[in-house]
Protein backbone atom coordinates (compact mmCIF):
# COMPACT_ATOMS: atom_id res chain seq x y z
CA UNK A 1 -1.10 -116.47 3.61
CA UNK A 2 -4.71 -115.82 4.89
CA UNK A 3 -7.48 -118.15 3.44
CA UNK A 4 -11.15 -117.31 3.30
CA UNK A 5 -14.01 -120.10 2.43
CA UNK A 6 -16.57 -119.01 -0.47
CA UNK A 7 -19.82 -121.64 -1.75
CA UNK A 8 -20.11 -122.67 -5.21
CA UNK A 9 -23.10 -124.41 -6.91
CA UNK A 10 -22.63 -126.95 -10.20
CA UNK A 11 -23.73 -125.29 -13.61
CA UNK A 12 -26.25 -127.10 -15.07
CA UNK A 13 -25.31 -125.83 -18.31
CA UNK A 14 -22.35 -124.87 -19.69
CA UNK A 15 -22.47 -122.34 -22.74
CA UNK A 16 -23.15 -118.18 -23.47
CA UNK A 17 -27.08 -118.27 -22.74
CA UNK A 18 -26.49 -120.25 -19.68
CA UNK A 19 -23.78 -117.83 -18.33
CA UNK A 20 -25.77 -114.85 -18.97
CA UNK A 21 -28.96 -116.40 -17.41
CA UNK A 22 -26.70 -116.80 -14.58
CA UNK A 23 -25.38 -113.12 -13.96
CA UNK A 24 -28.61 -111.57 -14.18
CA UNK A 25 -29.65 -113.55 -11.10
CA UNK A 26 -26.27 -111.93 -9.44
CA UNK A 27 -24.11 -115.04 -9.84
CA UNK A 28 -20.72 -114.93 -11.61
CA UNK A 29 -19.48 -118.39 -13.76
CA UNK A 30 -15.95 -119.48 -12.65
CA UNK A 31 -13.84 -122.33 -13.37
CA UNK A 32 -11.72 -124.80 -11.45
CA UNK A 33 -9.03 -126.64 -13.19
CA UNK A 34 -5.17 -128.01 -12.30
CA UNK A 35 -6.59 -131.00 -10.36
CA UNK A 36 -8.08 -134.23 -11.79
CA UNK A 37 -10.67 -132.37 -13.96
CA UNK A 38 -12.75 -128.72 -14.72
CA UNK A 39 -15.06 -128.24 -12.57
CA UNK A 40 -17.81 -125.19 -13.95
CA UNK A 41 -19.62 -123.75 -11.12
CA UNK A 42 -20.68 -120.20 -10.37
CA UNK A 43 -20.55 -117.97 -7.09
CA UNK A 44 -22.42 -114.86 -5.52
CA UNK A 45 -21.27 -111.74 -6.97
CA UNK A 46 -21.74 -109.78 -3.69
CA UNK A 47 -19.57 -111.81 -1.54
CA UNK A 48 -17.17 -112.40 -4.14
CA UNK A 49 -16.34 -108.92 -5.39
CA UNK A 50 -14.71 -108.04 -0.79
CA UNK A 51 -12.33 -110.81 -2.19
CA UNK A 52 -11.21 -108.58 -5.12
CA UNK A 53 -11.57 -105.18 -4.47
CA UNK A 54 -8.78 -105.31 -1.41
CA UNK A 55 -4.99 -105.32 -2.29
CA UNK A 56 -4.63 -108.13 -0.38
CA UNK A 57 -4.44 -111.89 -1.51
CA UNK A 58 -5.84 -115.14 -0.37
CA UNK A 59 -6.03 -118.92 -0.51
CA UNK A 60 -9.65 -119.30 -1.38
CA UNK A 61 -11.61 -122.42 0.02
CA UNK A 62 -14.26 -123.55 -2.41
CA UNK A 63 -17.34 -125.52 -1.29
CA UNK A 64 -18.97 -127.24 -4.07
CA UNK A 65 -21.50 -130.29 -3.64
CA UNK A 66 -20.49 -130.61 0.11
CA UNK A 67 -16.67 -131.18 -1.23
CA UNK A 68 -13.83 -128.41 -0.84
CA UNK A 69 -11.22 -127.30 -2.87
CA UNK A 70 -7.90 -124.60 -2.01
CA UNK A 71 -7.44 -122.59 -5.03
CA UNK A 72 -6.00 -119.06 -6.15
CA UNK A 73 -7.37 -116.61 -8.71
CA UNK A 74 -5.72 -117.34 -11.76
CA UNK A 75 -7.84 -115.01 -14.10
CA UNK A 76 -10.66 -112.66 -14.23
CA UNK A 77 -13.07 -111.21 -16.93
CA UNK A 78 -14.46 -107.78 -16.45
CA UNK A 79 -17.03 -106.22 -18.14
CA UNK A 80 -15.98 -103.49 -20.49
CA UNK A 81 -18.65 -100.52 -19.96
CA UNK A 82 -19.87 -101.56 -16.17
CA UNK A 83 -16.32 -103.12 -14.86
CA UNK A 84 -18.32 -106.14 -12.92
CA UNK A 85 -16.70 -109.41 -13.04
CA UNK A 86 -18.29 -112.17 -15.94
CA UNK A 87 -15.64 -115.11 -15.04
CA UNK A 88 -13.39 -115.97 -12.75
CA UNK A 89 -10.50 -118.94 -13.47
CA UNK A 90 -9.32 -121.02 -10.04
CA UNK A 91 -6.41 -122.63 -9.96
CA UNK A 92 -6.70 -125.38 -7.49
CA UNK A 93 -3.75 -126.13 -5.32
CA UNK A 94 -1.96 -129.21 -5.94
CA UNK A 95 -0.15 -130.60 -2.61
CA UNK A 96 3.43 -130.37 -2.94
CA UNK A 97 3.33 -128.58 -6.28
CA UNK A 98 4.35 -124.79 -6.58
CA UNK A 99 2.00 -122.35 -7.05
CA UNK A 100 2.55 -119.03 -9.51
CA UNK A 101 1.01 -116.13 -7.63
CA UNK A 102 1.27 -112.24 -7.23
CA UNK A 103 1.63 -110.75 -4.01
CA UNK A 104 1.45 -107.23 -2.83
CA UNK A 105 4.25 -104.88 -2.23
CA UNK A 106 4.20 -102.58 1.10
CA UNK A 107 7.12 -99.86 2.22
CA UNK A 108 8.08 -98.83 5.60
CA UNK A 109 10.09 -96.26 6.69
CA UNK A 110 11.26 -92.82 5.88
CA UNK A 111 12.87 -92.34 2.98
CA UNK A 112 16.37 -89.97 3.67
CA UNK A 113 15.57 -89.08 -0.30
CA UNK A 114 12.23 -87.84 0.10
CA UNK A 115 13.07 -85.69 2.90
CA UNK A 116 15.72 -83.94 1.43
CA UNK A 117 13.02 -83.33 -1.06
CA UNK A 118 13.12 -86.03 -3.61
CA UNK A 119 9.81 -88.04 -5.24
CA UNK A 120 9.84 -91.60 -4.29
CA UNK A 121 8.63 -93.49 -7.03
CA UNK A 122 7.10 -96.58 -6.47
CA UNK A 123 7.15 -98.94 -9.72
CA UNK A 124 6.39 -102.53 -8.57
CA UNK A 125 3.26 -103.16 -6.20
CA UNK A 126 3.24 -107.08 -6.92
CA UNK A 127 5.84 -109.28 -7.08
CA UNK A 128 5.45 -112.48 -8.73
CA UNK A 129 6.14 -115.66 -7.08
CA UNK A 130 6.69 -119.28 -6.82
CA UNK A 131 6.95 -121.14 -4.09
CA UNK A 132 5.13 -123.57 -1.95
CA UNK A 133 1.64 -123.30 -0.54
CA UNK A 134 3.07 -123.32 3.28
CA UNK A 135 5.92 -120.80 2.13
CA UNK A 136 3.58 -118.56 0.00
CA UNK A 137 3.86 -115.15 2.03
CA UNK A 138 1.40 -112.71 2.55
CA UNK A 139 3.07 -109.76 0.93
CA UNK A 140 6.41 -108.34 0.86
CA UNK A 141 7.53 -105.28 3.48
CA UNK A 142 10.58 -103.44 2.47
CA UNK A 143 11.71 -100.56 4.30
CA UNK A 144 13.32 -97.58 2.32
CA UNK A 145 14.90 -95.75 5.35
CA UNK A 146 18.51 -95.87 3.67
CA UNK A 147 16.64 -94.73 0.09
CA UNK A 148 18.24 -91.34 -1.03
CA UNK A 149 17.94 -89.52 -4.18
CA UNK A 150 19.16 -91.55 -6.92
CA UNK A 151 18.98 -95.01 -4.64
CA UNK A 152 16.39 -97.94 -5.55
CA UNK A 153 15.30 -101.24 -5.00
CA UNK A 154 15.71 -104.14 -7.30
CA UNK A 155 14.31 -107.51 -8.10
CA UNK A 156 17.53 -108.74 -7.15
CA UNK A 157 17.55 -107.15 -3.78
CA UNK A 158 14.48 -109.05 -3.03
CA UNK A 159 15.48 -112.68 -0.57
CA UNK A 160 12.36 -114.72 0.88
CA UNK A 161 13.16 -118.18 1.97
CA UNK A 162 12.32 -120.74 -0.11
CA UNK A 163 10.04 -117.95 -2.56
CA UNK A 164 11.46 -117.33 -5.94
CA UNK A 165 10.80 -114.13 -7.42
CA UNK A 166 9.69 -114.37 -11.50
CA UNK A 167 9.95 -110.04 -12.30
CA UNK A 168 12.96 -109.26 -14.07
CA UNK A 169 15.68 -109.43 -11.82
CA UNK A 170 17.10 -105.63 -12.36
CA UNK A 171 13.17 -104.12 -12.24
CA UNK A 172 13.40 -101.35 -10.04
CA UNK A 173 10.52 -101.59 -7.71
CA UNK A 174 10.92 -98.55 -5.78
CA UNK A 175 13.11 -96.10 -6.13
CA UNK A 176 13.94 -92.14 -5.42
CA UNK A 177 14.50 -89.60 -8.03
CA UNK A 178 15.18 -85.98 -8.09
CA UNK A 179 11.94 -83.43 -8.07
CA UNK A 180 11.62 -81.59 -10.86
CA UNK A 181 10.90 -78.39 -8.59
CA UNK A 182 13.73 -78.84 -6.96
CA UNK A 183 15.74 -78.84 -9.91
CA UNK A 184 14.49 -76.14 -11.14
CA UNK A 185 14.97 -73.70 -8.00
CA UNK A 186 18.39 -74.85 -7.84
CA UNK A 187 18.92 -73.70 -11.52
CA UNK A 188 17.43 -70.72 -11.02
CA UNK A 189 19.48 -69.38 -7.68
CA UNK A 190 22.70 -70.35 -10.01
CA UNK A 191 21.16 -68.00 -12.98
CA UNK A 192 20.41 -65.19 -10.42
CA UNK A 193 23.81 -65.14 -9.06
CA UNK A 194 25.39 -65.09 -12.57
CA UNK A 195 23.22 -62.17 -12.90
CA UNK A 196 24.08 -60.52 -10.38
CA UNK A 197 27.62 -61.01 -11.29
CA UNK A 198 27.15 -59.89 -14.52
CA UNK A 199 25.80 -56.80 -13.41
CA UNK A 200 28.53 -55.39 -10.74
CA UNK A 201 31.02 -56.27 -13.69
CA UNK A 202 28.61 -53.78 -16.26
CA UNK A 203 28.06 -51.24 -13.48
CA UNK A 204 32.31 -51.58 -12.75
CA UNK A 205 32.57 -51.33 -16.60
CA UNK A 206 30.19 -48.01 -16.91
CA UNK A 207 31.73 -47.10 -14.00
CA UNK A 208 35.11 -47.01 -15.59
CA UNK A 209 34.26 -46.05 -18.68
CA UNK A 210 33.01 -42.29 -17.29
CA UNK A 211 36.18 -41.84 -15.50
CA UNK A 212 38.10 -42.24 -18.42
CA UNK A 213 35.82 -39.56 -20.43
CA UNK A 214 36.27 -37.09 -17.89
CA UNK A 215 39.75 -37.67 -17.77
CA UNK A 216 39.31 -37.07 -21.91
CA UNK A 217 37.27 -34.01 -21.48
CA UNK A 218 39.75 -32.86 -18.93
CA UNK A 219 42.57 -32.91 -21.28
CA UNK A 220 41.02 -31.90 -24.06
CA UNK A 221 39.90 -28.83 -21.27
CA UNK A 222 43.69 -28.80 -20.38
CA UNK A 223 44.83 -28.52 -24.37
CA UNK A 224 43.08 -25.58 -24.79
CA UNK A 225 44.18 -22.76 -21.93
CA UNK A 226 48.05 -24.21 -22.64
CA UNK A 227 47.06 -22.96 -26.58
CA UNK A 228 46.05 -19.77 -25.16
CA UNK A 229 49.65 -18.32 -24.62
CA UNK A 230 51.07 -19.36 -27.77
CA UNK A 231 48.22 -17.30 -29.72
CA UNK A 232 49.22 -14.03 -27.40
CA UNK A 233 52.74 -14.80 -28.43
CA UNK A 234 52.04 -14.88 -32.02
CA UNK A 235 50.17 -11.72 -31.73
CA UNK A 236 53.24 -9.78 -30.00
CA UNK A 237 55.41 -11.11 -32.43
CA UNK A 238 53.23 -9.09 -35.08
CA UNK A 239 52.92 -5.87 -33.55
């Protein structure tokens, strides 16, 4: 894991007025603690917010009174209306001790899924770890290549020597489901071929049906002229 060095100064004072004192002059308060004892210090805003604002994450090096300290972000406090950071907890790192951390997430690859025109849906972008200091990776790759509709990625499927993973082992942390467009257009071709169906079996029907009543007209056409004789019959009879 990358480390980066920062420079702390001692707080005089420790307390509300104190802290506030201390951000208007562009200084944030932070606090050390895990070793021997707290240490309350503070640190320069502007140099400290290209640590955050990065997806990245780093051993951090602090410099206070000439003496250094490795340490992790444990917690931060932002403000509520102007989102800058008001405290920042270190956790300092303990030789031989396991550290509690959150590392990134990054995928590779193409996704079979997604080209066949599925959404890949990415649910986990840090893991949380334990491990070591000299084991502590710098994120975690995993290539979804092999990911197709339906397919995901678990906890579980997650291995890094010597790194135990603290997510719930059957999280999904990436996975790839079925558009809803795509859905939809099938449904739709399987309506406009019933459709379709439906209407060469009502044009067949009409069809049908208009033989059959001219056959009926014919008939009733036909009745008629063989009536015809049996009238002139009838009449000769008379006479």
């Amino acid at each position: 894991m990358k480390t980066v060095s920062i420079s702390g100064s001692l707080r005089e004072n420790v307390g509300k007025k104190d802290a506030k004192t201390n951000r208007r002059q562009g200084k944030i308060p932070c606090v050390l603690y895990g070793g021997e004892k707290q240490i309350h210090f503070t640190i320069d805003e502007i140099g400290f917010n290209k640590l955050i604002y990065t997806p990245e994450v780093f051993i951090i090096k602090i410099n206070i009174n000439n003496k250094e300290y490795e340490s992790i972000i444990q917690e931060m406090q932002f403000h509520p209306v102007s989102d800058k950071v008001i405290h920042v907890d270190f956790l300092e790192i303990i030789p031989n001790k396991p550290i509690t951390i959150k590392i990134p997430v990054k995928v590779e690859g193409n996704s079979i899924g997604v080209i066949k025109g599925g959404v890949l849906s990415f649910k986990i972008r840090k893991l949380n770890i334990k491990a070591l200091k000299e084991n502590l990776p710098e994120n975690v790759i995993i290539n979804i290549d092999k990911l197709d509709i339906g397919d995901s990625i678990r906890v579980s499927d997650i291995d890094i020597k010597d790194v135990q993973t603290l997510d719930i082992h059957n999280a999904v942390i990436v996975g790839v489901r079925t558009a809803r467009a795509v859905v939809e257009e099938k449904v739709s071709e399987e309506e406009g071929e019933g459709e379709g169906e439906g209407k060469e079996t009502t044009e067949e029907t009409k069809e049908g049906e208009g033989k059959e009543k001219g056959k009926d007209e014919k008939d009733e056409k036909g009745g008629k002229t063989e009536s015809a004789p049996e009238k002139q019959h009838e009449k000769n009879i008379k006479r």
